[in-house]
Protein backbone atom coordinates (compact mmCIF):
# COMPACT_ATOMS: atom_id res chain seq x y z
CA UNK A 1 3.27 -43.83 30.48
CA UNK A 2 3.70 -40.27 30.56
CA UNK A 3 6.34 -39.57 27.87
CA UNK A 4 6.87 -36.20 25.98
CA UNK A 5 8.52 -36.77 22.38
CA UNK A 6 10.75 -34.53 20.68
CA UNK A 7 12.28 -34.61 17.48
CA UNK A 8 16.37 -33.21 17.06
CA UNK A 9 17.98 -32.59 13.95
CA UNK A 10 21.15 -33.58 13.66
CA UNK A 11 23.89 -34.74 10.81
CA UNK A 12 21.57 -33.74 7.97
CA UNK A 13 18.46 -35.89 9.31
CA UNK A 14 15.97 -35.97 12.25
CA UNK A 15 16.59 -38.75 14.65
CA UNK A 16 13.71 -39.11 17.85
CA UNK A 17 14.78 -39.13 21.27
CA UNK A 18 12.77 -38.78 24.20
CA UNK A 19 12.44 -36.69 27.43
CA UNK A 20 11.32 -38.10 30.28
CA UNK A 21 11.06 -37.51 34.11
CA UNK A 22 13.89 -34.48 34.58
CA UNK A 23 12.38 -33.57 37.57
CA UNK A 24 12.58 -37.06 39.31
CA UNK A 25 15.78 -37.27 38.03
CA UNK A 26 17.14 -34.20 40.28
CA UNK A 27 19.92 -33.12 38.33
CA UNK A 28 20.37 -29.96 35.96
CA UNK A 29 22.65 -29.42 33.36
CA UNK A 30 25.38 -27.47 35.07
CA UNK A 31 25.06 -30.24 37.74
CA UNK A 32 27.84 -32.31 38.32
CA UNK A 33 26.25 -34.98 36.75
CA UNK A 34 26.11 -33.01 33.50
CA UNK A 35 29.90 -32.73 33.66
CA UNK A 36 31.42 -35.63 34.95
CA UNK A 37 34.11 -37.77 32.89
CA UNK A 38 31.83 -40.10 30.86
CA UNK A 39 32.85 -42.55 28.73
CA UNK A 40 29.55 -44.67 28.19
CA UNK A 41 26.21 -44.32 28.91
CA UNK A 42 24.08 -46.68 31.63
CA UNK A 43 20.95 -47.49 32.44
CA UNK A 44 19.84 -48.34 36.44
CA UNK A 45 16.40 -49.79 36.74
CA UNK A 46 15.54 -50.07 39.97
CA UNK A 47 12.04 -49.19 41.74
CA UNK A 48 13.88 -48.33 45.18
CA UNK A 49 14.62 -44.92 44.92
CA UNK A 50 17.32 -44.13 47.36
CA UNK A 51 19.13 -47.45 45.91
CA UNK A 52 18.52 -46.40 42.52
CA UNK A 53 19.91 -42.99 43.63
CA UNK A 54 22.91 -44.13 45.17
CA UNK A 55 23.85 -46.41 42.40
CA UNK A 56 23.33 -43.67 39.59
CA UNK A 57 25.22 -41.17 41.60
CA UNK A 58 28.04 -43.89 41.97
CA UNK A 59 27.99 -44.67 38.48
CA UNK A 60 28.45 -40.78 37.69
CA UNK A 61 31.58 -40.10 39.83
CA UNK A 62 32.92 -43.10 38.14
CA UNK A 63 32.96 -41.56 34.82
CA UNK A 64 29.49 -42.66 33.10
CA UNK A 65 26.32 -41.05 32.05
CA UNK A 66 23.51 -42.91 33.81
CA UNK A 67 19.97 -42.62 32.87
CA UNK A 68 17.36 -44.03 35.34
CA UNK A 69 13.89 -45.80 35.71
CA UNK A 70 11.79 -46.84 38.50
CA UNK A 71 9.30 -49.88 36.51
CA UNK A 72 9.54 -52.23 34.58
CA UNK A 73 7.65 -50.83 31.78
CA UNK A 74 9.33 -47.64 31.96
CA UNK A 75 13.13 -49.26 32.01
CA UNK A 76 11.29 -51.23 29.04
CA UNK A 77 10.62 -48.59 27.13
CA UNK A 78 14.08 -46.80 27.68
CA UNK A 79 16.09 -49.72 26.91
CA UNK A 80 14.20 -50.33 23.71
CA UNK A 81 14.71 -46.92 22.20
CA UNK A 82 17.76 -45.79 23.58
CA UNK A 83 21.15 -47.07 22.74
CA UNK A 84 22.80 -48.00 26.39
CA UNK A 85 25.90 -49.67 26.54
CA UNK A 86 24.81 -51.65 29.60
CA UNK A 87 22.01 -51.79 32.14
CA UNK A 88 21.81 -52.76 36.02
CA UNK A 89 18.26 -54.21 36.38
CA UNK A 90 16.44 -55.04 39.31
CA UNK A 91 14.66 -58.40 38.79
CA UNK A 92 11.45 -57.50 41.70
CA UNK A 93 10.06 -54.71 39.40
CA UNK A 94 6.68 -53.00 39.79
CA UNK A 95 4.58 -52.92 36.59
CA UNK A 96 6.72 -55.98 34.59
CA UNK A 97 9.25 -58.00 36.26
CA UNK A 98 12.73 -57.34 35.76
CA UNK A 99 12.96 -61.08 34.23
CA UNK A 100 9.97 -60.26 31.43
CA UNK A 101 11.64 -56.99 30.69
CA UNK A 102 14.90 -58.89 30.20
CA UNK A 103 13.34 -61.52 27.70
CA UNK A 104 11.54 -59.11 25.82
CA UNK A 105 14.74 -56.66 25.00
CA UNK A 106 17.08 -59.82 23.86
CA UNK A 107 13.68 -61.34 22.10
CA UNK A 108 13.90 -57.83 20.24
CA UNK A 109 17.45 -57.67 19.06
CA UNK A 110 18.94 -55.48 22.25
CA UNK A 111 22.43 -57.06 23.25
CA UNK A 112 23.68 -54.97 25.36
CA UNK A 113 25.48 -56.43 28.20
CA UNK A 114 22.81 -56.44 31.44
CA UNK A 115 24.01 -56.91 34.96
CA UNK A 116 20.59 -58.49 37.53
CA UNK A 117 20.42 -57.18 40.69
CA UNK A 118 17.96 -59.73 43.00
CA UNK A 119 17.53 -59.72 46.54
CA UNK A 120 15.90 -63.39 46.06
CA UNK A 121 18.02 -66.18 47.63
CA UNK A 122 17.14 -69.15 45.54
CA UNK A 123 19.36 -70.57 43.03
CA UNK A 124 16.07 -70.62 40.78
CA UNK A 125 15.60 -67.11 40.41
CA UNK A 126 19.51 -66.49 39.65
CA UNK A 127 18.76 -69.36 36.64
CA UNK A 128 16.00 -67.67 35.67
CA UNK A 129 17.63 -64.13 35.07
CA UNK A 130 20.53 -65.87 33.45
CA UNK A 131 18.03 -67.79 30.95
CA UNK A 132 16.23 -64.16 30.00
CA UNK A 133 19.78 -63.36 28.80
CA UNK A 134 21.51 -61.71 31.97
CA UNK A 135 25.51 -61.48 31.79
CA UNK A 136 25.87 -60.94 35.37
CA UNK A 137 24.59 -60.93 38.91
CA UNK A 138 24.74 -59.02 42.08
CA UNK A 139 22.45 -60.27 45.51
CA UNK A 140 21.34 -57.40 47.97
CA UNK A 141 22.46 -56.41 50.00
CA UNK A 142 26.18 -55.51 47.84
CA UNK A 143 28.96 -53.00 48.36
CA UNK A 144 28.69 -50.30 45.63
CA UNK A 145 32.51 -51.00 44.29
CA UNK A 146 31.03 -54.26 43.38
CA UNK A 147 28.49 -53.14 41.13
CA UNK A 148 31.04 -50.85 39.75
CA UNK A 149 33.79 -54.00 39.24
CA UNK A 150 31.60 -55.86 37.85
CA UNK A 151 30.54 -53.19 34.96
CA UNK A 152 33.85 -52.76 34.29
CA UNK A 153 33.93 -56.24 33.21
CA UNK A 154 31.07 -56.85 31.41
CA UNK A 155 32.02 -53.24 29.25
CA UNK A 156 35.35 -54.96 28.53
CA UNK A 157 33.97 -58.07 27.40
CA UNK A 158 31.48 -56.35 25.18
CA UNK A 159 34.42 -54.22 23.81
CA UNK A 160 36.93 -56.96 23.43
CA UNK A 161 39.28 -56.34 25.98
CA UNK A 162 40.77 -58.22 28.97
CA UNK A 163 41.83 -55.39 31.07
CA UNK A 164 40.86 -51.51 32.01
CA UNK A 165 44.08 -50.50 30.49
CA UNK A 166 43.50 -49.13 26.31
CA UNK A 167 46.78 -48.91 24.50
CA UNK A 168 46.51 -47.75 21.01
CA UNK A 169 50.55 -47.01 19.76
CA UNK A 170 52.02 -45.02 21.97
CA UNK A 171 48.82 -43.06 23.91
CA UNK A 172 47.70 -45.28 27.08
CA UNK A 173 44.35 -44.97 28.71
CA UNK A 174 43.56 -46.39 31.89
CA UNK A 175 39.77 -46.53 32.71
CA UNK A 176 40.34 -47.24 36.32
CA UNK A 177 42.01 -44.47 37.42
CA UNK A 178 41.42 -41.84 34.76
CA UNK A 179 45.12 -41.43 33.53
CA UNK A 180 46.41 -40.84 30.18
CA UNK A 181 49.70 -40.48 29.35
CA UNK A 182 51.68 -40.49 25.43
CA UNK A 183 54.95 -42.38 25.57
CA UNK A 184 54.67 -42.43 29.40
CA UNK A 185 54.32 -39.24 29.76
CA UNK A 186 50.92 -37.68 31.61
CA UNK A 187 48.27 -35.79 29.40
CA UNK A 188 45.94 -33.57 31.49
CA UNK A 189 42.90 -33.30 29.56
CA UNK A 190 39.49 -32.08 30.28
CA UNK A 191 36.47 -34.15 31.06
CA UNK A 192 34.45 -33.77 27.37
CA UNK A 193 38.14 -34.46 25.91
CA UNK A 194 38.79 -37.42 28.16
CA UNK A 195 35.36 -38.98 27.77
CA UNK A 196 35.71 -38.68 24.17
CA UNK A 197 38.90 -40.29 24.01
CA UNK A 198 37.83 -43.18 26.14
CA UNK A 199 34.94 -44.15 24.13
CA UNK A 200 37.31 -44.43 21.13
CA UNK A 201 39.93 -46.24 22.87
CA UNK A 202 37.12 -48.77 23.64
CA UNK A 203 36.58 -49.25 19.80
CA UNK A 204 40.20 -48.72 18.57
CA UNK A 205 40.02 -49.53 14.85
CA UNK A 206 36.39 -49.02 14.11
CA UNK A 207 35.09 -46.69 12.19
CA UNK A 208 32.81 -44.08 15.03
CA UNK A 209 30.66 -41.92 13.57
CA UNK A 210 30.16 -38.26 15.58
CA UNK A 211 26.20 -39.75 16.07
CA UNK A 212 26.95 -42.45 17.40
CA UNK A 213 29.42 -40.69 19.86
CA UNK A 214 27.02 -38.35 20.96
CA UNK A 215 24.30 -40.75 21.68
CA UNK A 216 26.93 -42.72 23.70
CA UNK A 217 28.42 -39.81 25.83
CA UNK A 218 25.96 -37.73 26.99
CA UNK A 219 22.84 -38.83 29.16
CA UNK A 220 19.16 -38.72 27.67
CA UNK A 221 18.40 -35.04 29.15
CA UNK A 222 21.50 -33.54 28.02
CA UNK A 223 21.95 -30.66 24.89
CA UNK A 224 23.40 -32.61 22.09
CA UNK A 225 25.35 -30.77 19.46
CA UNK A 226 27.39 -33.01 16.87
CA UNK A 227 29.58 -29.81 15.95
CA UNK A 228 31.32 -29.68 19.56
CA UNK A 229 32.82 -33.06 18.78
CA UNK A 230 34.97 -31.88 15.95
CA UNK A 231 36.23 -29.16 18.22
CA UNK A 232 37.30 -31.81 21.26
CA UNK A 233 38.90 -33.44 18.44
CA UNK A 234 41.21 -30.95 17.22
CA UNK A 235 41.96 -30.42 21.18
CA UNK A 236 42.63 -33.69 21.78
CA UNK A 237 45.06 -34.15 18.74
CA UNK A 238 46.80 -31.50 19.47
CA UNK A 239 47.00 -32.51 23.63
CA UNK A 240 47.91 -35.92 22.39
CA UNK A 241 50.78 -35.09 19.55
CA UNK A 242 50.70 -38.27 18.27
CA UNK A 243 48.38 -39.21 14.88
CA UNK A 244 45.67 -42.17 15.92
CA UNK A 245 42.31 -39.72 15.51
CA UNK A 246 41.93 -40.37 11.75
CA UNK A 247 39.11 -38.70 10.18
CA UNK A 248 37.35 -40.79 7.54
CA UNK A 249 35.45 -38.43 5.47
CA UNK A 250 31.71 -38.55 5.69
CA UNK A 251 31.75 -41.46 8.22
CA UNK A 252 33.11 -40.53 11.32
CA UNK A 253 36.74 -41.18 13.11
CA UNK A 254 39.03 -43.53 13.52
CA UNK A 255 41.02 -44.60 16.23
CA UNK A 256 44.24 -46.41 15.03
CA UNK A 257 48.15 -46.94 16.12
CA UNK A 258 50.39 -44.13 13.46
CA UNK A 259 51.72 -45.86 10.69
CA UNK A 260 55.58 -46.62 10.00
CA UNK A 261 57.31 -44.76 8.00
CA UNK A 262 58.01 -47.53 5.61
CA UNK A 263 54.55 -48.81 5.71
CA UNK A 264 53.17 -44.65 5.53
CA UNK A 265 55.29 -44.15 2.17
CA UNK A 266 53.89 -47.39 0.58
CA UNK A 267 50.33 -46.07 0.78
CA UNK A 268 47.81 -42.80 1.01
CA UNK A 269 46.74 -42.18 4.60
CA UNK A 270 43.66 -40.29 5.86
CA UNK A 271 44.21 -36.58 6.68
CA UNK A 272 43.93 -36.54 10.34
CA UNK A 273 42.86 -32.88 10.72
CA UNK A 274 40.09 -32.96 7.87
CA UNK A 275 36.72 -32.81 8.73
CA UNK A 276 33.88 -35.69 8.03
């Protein structure tokens, strides 16, 4: 495999990542792809190229930030270093078999939900994805808005919701459309502050540290710098008027409903506007 490491420091440490394939991957980062309203981050594995295309490109209008492979051993070898939120495999991989690559990632630890794509008809081969640890299915050929539906799902399962709608007190998020409105009343916000509040909303009262949100929001290719997020923070808390962004001091933010005032004058709260 032709891979090129590099190291980036970041938070006080030096974490690897790796770049891979920009070229093949056709986008730049003033694309559109680079800006798009992203509130996880994907992986498609899929050796057809135009599919794969198509289904990245969908996957990026939609508000995600897609990384792509073409093997087996290459979607391997992303999967087991990079921290996706969800994958759309192909099962008929060159190199190693969609199926192997499966096994291998849950035999390692990797949960992450992981929708099968399979142009195979028999029932056997649908078993046989679901038994290497596969939480969905689509058959080819499949309407894109499918794939798309059925993401949706799995990302709300894996989060612990039931719905695309995020309400955390009085701010409401709905991943479906885009909206956000406070008491009912429509926020306009830009795409690194809507992304950014999305991926909270999907962990609403756990602890998010500003690595892990920049591993999660921006695609493998793209400049990472964890001292934009405090700046979309104070943005978005003062967009937002409301206090649910609590910073806990050298650990992250918090996403939480504002206390009471009974239940606020009974105990300390963290300052929202300090910094980690």
């Amino acid at each position: 495999m032709n891979v090129e490491f590099f190291v980036l420091r970041k938070n006080g440490g030096f974490q690897p990542f790796v770049r891979r394939w920009a070229q093949r991957q056709g986008f730049t980062r003033n694309s559109a792809f680079a800006k798009g309203y992203r509130s996880v981050r994907l992986l498609v594995v899929e050796d057809d190229k135009d599919l794969n295309r198509q289904i990245a490109a969908a996957l990026t209008r939609a508000g995600y930030a897609v990384d792509r492979a073409f093997d087996g051993e290459e979607g391997w070898f992303l999967g087991d270093t990079e921290p996706y939120d969800a994958v759309v495999l192909d099962l008929g991989l060159p190199k190693k078999d969609g199926a192997s690559v499966l096994s291998e990632w849950r035999r390692a630890g990797r949960a992450m939900p992981v929708l099968i794509l399979t142009a195979r008809d028999r029932w056997s081969d649908k078993v046989q994805g679901f038994d290497a640890g596969a939480d969905d299915y689509v058959a080819k050929p499949f309407h894109i808005e499918e794939i798309l539906a059925r993401l949706r799902a799995l990302l709300r399962r894996a989060a612990g919701h039931a719905t695309s709608e995020f309400r955390c007190g009085p701010v409401h998020l709905d991943a479906r459309t885009g909206r956000v409105s406070v008491d009912g009343n429509p926020v306009k916000l830009t795409s690194h502050e809507y992304r950014l509040l999305s991926y909270l909303m999907h962990h609403a009262g756990r602890i998010v540290s500003r690595g892990e949100i920049i591993e999660h929001l921006y695609e493998q290719d793209f400049d990472r710098d964890s001292n934009t997020i405090e700046v979309f923070v104070g943005r978005l808390r003062k967009k937002l008027g409301v206090e649910v962004i609590q910073t806990m001091r050298g650990l992250g933010y918090l996403l939480a409903a504002p206390e009471t005032k009974d239940a606020s004058s009974k105990q300390p709260r963290a300052d929202p506007s300090a910094r980690d």
